[in-house]
Protein backbone atom coordinates (compact mmCIF):
# COMPACT_ATOMS: atom_id res chain seq x y z
CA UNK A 1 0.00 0.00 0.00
CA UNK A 2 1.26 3.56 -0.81
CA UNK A 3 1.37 6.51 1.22
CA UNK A 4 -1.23 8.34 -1.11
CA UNK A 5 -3.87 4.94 -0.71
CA UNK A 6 -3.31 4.95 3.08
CA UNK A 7 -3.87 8.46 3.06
CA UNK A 8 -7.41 7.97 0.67
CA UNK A 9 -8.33 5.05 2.70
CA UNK A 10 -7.83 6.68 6.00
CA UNK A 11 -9.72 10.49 5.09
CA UNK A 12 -12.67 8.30 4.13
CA UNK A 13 -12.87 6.38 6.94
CA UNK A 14 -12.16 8.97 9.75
CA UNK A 15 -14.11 12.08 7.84
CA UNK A 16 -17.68 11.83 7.12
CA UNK A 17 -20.25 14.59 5.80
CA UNK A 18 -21.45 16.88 7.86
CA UNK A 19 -18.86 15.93 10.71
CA UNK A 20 -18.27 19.74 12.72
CA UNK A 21 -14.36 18.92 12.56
CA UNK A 22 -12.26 17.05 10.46
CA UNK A 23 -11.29 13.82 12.34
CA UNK A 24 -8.03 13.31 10.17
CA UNK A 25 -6.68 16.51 12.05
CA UNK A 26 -6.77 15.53 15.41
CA UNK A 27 -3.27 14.77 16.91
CA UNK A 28 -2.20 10.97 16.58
CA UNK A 29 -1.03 8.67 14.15
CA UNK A 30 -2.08 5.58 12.15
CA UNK A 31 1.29 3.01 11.84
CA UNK A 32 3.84 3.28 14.64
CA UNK A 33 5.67 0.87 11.86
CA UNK A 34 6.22 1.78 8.34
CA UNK A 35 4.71 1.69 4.79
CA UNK A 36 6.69 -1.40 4.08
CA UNK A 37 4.71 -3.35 6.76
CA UNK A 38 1.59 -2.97 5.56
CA UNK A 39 2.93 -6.72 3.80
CA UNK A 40 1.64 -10.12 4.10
CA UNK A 41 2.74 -11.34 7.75
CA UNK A 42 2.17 -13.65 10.89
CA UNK A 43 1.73 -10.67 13.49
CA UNK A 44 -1.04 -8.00 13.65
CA UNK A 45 -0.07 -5.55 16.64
CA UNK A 46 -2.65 -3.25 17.63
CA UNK A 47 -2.57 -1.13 20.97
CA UNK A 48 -5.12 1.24 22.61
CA UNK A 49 -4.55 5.10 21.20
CA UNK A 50 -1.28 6.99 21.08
CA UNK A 51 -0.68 8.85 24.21
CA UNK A 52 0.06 12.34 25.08
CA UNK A 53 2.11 14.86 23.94
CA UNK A 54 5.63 15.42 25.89
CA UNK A 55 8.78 17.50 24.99
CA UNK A 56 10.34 14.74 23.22
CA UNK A 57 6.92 13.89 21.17
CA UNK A 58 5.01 17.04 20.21
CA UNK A 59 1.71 16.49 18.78
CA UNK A 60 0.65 15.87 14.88
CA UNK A 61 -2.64 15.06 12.92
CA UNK A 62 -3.31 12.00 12.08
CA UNK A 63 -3.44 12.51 8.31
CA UNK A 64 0.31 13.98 8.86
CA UNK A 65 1.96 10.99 10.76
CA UNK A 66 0.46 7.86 8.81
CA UNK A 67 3.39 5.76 9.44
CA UNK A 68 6.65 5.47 10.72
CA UNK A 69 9.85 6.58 9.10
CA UNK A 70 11.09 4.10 6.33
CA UNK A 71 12.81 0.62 8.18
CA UNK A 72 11.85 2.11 11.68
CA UNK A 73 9.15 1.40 13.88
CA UNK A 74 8.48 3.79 16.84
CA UNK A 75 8.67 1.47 20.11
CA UNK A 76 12.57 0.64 19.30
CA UNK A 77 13.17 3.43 17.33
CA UNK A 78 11.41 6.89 18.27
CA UNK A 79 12.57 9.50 20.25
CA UNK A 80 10.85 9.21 23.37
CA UNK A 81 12.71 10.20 26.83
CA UNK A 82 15.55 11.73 24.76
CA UNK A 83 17.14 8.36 22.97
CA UNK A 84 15.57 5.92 20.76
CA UNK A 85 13.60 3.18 22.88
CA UNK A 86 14.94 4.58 25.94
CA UNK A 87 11.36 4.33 27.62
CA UNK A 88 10.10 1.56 29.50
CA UNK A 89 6.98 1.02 27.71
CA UNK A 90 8.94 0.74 24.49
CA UNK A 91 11.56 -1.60 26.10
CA UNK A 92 8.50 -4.00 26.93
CA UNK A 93 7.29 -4.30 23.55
CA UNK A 94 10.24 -4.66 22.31
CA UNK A 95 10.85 -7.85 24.42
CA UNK A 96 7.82 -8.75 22.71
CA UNK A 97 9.66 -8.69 19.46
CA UNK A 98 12.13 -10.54 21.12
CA UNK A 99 9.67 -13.01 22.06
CA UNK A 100 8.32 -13.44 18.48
CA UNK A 101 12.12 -13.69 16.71
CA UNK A 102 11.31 -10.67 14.19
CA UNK A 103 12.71 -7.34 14.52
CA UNK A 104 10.55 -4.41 15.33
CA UNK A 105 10.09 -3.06 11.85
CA UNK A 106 9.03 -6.05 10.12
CA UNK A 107 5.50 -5.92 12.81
CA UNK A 108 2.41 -3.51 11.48
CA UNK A 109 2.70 -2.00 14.61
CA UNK A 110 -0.76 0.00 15.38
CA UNK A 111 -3.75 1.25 17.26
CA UNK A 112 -7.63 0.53 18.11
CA UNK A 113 -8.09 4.31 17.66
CA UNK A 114 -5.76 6.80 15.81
CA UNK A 115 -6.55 9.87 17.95
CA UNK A 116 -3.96 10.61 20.73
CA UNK A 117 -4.74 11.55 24.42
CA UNK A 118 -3.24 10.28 27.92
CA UNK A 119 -6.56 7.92 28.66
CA UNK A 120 -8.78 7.22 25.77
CA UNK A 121 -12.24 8.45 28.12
CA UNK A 122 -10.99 11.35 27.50
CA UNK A 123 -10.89 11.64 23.60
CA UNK A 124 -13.27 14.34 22.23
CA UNK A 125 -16.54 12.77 20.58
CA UNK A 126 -18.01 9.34 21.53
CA UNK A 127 -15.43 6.65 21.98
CA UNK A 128 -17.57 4.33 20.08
CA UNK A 129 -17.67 7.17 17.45
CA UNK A 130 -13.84 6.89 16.89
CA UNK A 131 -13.73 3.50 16.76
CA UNK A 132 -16.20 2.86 14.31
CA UNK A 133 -14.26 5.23 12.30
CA UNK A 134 -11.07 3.29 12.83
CA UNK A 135 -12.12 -0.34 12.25
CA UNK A 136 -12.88 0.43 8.42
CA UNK A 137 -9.13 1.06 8.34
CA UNK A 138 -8.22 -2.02 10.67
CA UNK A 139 -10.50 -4.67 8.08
CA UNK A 140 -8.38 -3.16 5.35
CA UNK A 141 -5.08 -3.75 6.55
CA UNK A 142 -5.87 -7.62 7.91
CA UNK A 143 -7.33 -8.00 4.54
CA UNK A 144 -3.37 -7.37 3.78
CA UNK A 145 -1.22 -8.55 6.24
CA UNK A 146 -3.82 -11.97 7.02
CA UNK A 147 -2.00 -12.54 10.23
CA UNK A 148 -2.32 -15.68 12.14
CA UNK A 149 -2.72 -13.61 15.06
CA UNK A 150 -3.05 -10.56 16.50
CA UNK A 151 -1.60 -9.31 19.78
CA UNK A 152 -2.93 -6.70 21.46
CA UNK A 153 -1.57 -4.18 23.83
CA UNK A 154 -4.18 -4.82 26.99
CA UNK A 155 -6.51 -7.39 27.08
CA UNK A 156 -9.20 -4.87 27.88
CA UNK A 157 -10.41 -2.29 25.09
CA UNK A 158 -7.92 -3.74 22.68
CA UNK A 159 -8.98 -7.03 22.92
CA UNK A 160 -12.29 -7.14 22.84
CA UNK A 161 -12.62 -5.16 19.44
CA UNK A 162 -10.11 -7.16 18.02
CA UNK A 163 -12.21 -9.73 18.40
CA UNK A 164 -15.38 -7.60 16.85
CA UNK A 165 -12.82 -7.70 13.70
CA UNK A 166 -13.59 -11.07 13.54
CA UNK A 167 -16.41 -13.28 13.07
CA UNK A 168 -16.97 -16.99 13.22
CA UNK A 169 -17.19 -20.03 16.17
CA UNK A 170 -15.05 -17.98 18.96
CA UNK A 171 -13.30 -21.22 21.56
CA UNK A 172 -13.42 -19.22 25.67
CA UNK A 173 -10.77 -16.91 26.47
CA UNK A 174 -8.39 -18.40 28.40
CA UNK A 175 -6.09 -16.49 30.63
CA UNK A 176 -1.87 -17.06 30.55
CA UNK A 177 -0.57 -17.11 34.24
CA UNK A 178 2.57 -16.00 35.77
CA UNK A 179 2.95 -15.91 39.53
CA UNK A 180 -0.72 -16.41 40.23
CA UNK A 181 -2.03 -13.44 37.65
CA UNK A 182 -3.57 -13.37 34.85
CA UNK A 183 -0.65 -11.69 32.35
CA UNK A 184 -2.32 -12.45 29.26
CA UNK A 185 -5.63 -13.75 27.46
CA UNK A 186 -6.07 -15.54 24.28
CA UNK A 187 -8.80 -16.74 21.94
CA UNK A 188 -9.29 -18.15 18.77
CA UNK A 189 -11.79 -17.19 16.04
CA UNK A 190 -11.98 -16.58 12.22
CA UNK A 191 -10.91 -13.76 10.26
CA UNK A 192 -14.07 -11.99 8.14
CA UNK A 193 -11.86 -10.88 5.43
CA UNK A 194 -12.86 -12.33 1.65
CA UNK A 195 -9.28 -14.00 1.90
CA UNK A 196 -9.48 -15.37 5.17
CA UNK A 197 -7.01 -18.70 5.15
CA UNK A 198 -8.34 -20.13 7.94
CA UNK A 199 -8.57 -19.92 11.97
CA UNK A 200 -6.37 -17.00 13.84
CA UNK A 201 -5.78 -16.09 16.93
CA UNK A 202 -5.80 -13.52 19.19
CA UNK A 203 -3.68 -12.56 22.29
CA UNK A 204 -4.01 -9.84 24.56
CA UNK A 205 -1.29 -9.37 26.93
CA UNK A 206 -0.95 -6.68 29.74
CA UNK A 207 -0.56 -3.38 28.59
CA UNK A 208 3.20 -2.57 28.67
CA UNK A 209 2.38 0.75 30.60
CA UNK A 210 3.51 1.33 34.27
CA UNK A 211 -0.21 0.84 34.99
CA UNK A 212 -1.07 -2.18 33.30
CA UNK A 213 1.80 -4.02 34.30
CA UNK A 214 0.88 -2.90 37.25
CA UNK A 215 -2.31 -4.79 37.47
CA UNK A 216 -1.30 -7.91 36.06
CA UNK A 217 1.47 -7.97 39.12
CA UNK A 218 4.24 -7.32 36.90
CA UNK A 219 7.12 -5.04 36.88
CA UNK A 220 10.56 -4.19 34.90
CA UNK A 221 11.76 -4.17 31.35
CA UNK A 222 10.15 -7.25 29.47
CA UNK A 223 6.95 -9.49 29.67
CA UNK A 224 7.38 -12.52 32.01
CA UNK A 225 8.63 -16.38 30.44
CA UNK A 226 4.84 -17.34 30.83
CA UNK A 227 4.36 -15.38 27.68
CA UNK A 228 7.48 -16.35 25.84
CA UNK A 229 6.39 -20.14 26.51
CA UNK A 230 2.92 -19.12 24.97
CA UNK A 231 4.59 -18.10 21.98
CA UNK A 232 7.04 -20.61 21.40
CA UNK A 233 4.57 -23.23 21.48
CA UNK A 234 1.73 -21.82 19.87
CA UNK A 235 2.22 -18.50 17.73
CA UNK A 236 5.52 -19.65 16.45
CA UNK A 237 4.44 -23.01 15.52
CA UNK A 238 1.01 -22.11 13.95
């Protein structure tokens, strides 16, 4: 996909007649990976919303920051905290990379919603609103990529509309453990794409933020082994 049919696809999706602003302005972003990821792969990441503006991130529209910078992707590679994956939350998904054996640009890294803000309750118009909006982007891209799963930042908002992506016999969600917590979730459905191959899956795992590893009783630099065994013996090996 070019920038100019991301750009089409996303304007139609996000602006709609008689809307009192133009949703394409509104600081966020579409890809934290690049153009050349929007490719036929195994891994569909998708996390909540970008977050808020700091010094080291100012703010930009949407329709401005569609993707990362060509063979980057921003959790190793963006500025954030003064050096290039220097913050936590980006060290954590990179261990996720690390977990899956690919390197951080080769991932369509991305969001449930494009907009940016420090919690999504507080994003401007109806939160169902955006993401209805967003998803006609979202079908279009797993219509591309046809992952055999997709991992999602939080197995709260994230997860669940993942799943809404989807359609077909869904097995129970079944947590992943790690020192008596729930760290992860994981389910398996069918994609509703005209090309779907088959069965994929979908795993949530704790959002890599301070608060969300937080909850799931973790703490430091990189997801617990629980989730690296989940991995090795299912995502990696189909």
């Amino acid at each position: 996909m070019t920038e100019d049919e991301l750009r089409r696809l996303v304007t139609g999706a996000l602006n709609r007649e008689g809307d009192a602003e133009i949703w394409s302005e509104r600081s966020g972003a579409v890809l934290y990976s690049d153009l050349a990821s929007i490719r036929p792969g195994r891994i569909y990441l998708m996390g909540i919303n970008p977050g808020g503006p700091d010094e080291q991130r100012p703010a930009s529209a949407i329709i401005r920051h569609l993707a990362a910078p060509p063979g980057t992707n921003s959790y190793a590679d963006e500025y954030w905290n003064g050096e290039a994956g220097g913050r936590t939350m980006q060290r954590r998904v990179c261990s996720l990379f690390d977990m899956l054996g690919t390197q951080p640009k080769d991932v369509l890294s991305t969001n449930l919603i494009f907009a940016r803000s420090t919690q999504l309750s507080t994003l401007r118009g109806a939160k169902a609103e955006w993401k209805r909006r967003c998803e006609a982007v979202h079908l279009e891209l797993l219509k591309i990529v046809q992952p055999q799963w997709i991992i999602t930042l939080g197995f709260g908002e994230a997860f669940s509309s993942a799943r809404t992506f989807l359609t077909g016999a869904v097995e129970p969600q079944e947590p992943i453990m790690s020192g008596g917590r729930a760290v992860a979730w994981m389910g398996r459905t069918k994609d509703t794409t005209q090309d779907a191959s088959g069965p994929i899956g979908v795993l949530g795992v704790a959002h890599p933020s301070h608060r969300g590893f937080g909850r799931a009783g973790l703490s430091g630099d990189a997801y617990p082994a629980a989730i690296r065994r989940f991995i090795a013996e299912h995502v990696l090996r189909g």
